[in-house]
PDB file of N, CA and C in Angstrom:
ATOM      1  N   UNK A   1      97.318 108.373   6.075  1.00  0.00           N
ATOM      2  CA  UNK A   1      97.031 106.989   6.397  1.00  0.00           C
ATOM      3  C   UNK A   1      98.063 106.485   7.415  1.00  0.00           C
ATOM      4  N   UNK A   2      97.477 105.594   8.247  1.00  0.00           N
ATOM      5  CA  UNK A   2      98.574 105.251   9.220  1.00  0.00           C
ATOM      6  C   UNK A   2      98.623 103.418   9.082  1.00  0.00           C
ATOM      7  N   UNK A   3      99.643 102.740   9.553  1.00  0.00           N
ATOM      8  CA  UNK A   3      99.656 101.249   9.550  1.00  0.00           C
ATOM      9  C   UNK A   3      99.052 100.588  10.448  1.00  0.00           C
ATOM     10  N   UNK A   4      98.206  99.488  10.371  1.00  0.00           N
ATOM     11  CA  UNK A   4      97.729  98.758  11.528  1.00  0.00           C
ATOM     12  C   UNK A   4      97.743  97.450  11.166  1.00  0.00           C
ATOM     13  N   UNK A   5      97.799  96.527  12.185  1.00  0.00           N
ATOM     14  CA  UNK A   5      97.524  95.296  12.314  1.00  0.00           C
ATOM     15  C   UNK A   5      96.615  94.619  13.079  1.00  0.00           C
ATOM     16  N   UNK A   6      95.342  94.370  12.447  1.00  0.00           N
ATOM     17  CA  UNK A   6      94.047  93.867  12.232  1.00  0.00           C
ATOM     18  C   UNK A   6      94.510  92.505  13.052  1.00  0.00           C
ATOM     19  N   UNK A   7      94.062  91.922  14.024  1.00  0.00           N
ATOM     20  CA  UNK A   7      93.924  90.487  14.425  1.00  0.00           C
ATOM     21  C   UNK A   7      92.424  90.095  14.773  1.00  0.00           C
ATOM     22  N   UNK A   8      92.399  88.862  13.463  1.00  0.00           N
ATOM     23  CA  UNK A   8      91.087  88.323  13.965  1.00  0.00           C
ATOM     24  C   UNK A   8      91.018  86.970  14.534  1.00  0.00           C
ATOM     25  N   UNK A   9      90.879  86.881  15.301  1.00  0.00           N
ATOM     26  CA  UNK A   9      90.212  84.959  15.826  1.00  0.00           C
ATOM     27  C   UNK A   9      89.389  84.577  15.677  1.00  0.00           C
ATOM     28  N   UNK A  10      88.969  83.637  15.310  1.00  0.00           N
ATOM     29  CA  UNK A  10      87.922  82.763  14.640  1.00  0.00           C
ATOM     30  C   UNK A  10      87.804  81.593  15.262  1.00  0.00           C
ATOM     31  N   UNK A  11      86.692  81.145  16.214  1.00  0.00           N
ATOM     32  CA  UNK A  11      86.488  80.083  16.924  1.00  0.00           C
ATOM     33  C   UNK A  11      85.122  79.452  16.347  1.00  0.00           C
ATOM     34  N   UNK A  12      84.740  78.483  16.530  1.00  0.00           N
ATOM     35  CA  UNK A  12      83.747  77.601  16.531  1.00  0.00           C
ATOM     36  C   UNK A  12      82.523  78.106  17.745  1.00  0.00           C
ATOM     37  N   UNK A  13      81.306  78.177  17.208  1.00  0.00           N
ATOM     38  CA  UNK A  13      80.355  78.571  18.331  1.00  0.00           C
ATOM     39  C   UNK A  13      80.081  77.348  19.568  1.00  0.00           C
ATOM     40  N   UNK A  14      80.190  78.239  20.601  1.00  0.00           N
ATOM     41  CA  UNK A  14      79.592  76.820  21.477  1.00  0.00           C
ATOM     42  C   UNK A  14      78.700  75.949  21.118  1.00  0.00           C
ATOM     43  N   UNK A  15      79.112  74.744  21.668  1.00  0.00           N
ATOM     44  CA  UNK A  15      78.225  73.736  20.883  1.00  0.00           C
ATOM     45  C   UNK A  15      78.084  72.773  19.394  1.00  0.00           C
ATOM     46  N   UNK A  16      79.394  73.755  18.670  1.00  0.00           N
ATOM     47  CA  UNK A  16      79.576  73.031  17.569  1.00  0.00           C
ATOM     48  C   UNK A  16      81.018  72.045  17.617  1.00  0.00           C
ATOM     49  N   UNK A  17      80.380  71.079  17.290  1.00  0.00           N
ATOM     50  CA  UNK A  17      81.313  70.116  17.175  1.00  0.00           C
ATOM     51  C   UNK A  17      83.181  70.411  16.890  1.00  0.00           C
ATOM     52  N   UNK A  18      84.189  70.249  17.520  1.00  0.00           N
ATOM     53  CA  UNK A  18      85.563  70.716  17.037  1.00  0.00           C
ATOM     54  C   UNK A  18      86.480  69.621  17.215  1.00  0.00           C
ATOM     55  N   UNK A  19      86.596  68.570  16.260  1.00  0.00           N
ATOM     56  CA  UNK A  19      87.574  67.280  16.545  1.00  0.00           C
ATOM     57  C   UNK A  19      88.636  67.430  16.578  1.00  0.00           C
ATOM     58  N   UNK A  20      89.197  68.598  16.218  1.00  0.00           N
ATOM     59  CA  UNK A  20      90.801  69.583  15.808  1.00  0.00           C
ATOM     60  C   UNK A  20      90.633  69.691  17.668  1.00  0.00           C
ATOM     61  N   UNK A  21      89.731  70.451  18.202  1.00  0.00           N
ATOM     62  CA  UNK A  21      90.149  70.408  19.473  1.00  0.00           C
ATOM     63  C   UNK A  21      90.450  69.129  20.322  1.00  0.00           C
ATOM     64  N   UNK A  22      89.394  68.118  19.895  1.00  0.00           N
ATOM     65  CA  UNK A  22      88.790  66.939  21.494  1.00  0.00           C
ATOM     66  C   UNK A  22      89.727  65.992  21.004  1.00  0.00           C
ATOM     67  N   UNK A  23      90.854  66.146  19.947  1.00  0.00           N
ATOM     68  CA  UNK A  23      91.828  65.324  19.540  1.00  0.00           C
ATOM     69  C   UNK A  23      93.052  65.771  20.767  1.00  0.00           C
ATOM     70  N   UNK A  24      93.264  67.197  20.171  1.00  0.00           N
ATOM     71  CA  UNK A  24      94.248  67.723  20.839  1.00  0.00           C
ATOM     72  C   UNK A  24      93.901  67.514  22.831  1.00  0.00           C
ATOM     73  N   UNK A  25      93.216  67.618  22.721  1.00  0.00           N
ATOM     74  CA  UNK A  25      92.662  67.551  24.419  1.00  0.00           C
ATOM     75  C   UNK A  25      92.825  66.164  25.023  1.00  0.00           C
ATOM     76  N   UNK A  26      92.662  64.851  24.145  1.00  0.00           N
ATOM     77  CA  UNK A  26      92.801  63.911  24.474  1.00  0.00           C
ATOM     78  C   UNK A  26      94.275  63.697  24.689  1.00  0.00           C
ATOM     79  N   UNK A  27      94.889  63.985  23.553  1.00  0.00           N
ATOM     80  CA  UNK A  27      96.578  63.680  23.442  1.00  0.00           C
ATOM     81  C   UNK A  27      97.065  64.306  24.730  1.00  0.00           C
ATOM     82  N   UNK A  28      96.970  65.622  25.081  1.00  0.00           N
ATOM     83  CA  UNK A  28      96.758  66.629  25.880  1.00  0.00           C
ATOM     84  C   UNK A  28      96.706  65.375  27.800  1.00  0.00           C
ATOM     85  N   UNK A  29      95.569  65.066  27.598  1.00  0.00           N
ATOM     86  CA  UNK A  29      94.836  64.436  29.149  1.00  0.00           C
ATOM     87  C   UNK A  29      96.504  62.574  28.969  1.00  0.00           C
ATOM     88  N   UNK A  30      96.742  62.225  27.587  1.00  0.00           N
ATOM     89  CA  UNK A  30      97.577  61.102  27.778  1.00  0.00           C
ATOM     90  C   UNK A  30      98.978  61.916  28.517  1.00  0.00           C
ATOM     91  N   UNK A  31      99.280  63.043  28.166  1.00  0.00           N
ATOM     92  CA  UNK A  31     100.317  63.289  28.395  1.00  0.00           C
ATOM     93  C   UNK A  31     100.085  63.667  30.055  1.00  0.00           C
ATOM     94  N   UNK A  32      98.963  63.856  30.525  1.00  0.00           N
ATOM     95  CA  UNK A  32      98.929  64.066  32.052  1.00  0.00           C
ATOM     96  C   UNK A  32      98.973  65.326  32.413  1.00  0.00           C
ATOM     97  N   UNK A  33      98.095  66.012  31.216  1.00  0.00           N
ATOM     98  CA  UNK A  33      97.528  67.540  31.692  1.00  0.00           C
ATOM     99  C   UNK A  33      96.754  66.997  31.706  1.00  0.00           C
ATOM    100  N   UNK A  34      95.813  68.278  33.160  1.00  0.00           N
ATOM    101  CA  UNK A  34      94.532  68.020  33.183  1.00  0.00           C
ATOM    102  C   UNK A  34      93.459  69.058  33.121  1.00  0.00           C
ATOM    103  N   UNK A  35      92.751  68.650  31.590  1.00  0.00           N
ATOM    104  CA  UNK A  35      91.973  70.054  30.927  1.00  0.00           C
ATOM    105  C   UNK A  35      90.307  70.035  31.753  1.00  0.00           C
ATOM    106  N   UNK A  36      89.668  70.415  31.945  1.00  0.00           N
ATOM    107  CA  UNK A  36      88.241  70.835  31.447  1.00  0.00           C
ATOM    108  C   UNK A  36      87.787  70.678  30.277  1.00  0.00           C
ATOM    109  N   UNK A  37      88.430  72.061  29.600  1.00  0.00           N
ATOM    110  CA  UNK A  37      88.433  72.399  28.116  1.00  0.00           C
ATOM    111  C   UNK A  37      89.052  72.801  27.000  1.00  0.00           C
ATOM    112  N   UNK A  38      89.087  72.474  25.941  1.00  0.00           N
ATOM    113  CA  UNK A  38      89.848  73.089  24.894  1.00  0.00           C
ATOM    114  C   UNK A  38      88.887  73.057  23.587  1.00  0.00           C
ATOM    115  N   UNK A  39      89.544  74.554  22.919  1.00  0.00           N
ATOM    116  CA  UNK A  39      88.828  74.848  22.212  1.00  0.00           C
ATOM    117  C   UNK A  39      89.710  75.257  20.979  1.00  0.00           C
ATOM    118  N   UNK A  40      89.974  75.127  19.443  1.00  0.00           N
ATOM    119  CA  UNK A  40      90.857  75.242  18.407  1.00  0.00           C
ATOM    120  C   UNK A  40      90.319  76.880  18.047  1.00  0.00           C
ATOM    121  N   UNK A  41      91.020  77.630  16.984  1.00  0.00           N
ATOM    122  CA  UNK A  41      91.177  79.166  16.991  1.00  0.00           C
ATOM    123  C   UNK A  41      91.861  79.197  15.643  1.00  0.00           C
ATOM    124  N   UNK A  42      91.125  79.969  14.407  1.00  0.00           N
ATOM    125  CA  UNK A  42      92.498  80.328  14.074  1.00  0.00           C
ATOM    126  C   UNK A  42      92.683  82.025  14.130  1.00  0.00           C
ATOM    127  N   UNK A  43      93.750  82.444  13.920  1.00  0.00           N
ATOM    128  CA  UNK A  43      94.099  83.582  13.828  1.00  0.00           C
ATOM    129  C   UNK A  43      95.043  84.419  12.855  1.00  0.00           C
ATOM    130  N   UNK A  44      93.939  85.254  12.210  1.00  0.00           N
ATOM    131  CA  UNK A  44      94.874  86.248  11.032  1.00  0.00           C
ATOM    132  C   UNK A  44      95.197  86.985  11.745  1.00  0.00           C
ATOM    133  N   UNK A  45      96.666  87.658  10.958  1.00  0.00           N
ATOM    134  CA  UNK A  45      96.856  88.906  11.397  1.00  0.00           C
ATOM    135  C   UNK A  45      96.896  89.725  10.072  1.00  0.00           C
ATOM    136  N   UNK A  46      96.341  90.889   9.829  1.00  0.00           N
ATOM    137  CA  UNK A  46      96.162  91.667   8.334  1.00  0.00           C
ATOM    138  C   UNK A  46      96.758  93.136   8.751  1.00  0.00           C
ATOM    139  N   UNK A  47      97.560  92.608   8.123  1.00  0.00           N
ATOM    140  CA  UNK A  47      98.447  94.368   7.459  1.00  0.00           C
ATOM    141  C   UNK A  47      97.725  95.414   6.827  1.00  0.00           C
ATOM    142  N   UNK A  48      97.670  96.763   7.518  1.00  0.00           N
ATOM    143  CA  UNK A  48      96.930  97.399   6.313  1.00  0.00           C
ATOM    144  C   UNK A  48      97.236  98.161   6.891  1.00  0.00           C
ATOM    145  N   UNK A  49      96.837 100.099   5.599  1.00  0.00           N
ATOM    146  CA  UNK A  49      96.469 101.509   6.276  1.00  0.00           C
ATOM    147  C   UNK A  49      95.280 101.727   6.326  1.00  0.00           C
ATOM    148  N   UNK A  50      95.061 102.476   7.052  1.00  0.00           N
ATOM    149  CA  UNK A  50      93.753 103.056   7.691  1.00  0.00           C
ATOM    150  C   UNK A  50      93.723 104.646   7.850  1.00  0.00           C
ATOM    151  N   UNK A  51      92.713 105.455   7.668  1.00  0.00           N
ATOM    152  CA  UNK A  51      92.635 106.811   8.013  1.00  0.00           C
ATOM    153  C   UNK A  51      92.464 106.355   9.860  1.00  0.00           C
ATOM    154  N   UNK A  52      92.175 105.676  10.559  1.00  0.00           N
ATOM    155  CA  UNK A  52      91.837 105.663  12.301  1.00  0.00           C
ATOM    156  C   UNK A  52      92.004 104.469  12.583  1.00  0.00           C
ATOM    157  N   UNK A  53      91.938 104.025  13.986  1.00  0.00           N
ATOM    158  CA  UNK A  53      91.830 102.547  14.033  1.00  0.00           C
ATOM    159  C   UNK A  53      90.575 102.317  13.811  1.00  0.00           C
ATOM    160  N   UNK A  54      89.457 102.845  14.130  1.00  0.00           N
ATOM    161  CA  UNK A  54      87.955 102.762  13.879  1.00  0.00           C
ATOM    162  C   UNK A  54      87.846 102.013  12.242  1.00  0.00           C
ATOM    163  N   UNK A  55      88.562 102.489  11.494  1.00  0.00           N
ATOM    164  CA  UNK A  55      88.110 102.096  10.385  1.00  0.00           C
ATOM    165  C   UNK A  55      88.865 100.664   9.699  1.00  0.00           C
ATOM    166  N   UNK A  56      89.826 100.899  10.530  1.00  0.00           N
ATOM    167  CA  UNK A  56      90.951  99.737  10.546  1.00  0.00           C
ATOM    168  C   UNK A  56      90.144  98.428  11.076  1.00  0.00           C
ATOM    169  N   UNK A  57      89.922  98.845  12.212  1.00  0.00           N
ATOM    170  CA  UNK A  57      88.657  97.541  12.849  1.00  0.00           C
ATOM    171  C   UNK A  57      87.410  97.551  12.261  1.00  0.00           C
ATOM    172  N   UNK A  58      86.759  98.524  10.975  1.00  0.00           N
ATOM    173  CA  UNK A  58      85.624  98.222  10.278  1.00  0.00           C
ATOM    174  C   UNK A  58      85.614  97.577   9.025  1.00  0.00           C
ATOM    175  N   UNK A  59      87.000  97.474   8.509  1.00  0.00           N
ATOM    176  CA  UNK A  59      87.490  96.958   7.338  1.00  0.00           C
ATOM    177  C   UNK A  59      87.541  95.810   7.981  1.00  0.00           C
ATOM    178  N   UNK A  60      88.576  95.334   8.956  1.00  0.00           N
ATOM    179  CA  UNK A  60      88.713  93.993   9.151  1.00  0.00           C
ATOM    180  C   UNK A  60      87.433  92.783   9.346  1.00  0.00           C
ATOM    181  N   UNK A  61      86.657  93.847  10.002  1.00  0.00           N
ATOM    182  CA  UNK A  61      85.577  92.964  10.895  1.00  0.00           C
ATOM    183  C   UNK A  61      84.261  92.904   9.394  1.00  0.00           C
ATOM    184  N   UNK A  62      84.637  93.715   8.366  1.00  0.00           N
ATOM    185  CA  UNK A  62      84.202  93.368   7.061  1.00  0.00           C
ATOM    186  C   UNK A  62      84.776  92.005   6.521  1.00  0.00           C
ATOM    187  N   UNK A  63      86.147  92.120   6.606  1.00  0.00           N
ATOM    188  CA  UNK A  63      86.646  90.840   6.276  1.00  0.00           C
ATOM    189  C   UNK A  63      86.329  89.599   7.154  1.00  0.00           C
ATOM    190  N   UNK A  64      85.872  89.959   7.994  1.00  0.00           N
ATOM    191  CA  UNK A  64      85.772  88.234   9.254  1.00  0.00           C
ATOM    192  C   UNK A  64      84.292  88.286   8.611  1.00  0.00           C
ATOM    193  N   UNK A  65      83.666  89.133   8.533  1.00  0.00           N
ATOM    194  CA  UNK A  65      82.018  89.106   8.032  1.00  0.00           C
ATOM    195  C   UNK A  65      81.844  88.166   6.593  1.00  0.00           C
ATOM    196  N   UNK A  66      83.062  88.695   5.506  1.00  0.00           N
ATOM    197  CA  UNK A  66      82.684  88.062   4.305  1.00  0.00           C
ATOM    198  C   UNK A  66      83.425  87.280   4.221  1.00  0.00           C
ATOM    199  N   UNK A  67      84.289  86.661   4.584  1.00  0.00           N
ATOM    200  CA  UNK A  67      85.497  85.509   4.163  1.00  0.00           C
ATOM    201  C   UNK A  67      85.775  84.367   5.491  1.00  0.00           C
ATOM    202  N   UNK A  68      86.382  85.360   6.346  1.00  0.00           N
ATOM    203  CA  UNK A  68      87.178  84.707   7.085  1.00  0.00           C
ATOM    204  C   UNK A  68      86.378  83.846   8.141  1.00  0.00           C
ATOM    205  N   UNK A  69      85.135  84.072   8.738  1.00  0.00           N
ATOM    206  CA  UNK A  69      84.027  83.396   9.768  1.00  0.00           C
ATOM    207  C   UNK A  69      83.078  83.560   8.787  1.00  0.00           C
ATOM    208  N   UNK A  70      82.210  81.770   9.432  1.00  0.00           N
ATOM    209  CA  UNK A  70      81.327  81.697   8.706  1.00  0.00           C
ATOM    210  C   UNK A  70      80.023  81.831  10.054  1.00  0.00           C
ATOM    211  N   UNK A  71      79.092  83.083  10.143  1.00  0.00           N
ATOM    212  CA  UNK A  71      78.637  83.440  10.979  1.00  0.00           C
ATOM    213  C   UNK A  71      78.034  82.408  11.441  1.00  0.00           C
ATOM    214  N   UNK A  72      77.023  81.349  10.679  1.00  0.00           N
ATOM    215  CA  UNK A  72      76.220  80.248  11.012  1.00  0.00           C
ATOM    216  C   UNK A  72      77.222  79.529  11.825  1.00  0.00           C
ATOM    217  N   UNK A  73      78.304  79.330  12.098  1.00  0.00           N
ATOM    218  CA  UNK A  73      79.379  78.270  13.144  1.00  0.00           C
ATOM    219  C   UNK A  73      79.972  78.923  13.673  1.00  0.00           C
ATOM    220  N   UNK A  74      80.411  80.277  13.521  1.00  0.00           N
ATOM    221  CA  UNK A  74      81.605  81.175  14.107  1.00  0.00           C
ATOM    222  C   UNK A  74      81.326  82.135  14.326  1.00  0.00           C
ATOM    223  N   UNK A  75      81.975  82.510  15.880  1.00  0.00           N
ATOM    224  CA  UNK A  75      82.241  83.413  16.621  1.00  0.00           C
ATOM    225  C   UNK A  75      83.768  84.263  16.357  1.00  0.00           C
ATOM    226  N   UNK A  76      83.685  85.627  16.163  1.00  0.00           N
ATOM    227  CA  UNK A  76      85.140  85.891  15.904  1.00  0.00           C
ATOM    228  C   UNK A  76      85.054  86.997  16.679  1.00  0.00           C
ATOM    229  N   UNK A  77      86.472  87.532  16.763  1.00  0.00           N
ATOM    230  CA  UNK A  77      86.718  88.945  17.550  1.00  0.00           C
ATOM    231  C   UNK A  77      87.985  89.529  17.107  1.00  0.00           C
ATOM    232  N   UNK A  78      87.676  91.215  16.730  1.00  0.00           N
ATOM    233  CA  UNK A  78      88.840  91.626  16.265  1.00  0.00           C
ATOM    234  C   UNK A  78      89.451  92.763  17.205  1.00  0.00           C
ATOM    235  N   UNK A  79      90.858  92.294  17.183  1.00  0.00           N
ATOM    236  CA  UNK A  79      91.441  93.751  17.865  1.00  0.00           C
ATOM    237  C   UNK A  79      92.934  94.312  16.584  1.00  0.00           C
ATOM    238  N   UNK A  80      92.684  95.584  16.668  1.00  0.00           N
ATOM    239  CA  UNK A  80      93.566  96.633  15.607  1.00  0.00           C
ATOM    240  C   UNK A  80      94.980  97.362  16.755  1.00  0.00           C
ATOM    241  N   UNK A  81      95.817  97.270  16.457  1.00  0.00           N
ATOM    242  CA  UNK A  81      96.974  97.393  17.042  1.00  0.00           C
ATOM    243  C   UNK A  81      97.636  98.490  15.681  1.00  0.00           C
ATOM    244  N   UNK A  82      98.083  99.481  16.248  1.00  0.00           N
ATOM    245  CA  UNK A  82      98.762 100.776  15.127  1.00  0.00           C
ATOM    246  C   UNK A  82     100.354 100.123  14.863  1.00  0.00           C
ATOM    247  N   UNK A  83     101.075 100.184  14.156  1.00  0.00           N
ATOM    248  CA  UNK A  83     102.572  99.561  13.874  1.00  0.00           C
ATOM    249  C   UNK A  83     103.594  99.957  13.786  1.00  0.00           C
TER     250      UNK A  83
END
């Protein structure tokens, strides 16, 4: 078994409403940046062994499947990094 670290992000699908973002974006535009867009994220990072990274990224992307994204609103993406 080898160590990896699983990172998943978890965003909101286009189109769904994100007040965590259009808050931050506003505060964001007072301070005299100037956005387009912003969009909120969160991000695990999961410790684990794995026989490959293949399986390392099939476990995780099990976990964004059953827990962590809720497919009906969320878009996620995982990348596996060895440790």
């Amino acid at each position: 078994m080898t160590a990896y670290t699983a990172i998943v992000t978890v965003r909101l699908k286009a189109g769904v409403l994100d007040p965590e973002a259009e808050t931050t974006k506003r505060a964001l535009e007072r301070l005299e940046f100037d956005l387009q867009a912003l969009r909120s994220a969160d991000r695990f990072e999961i410790d684990l062994d794995a026989d490959s990274e293949q399986a390392a990224e099939r476990r995780a992307d099990e976990m964004a499947e059953r827990l962590l994204a809720n497919p009906t609103i969320h878009d996620y993406e995982v990348e596996v990094r060895r440790r």
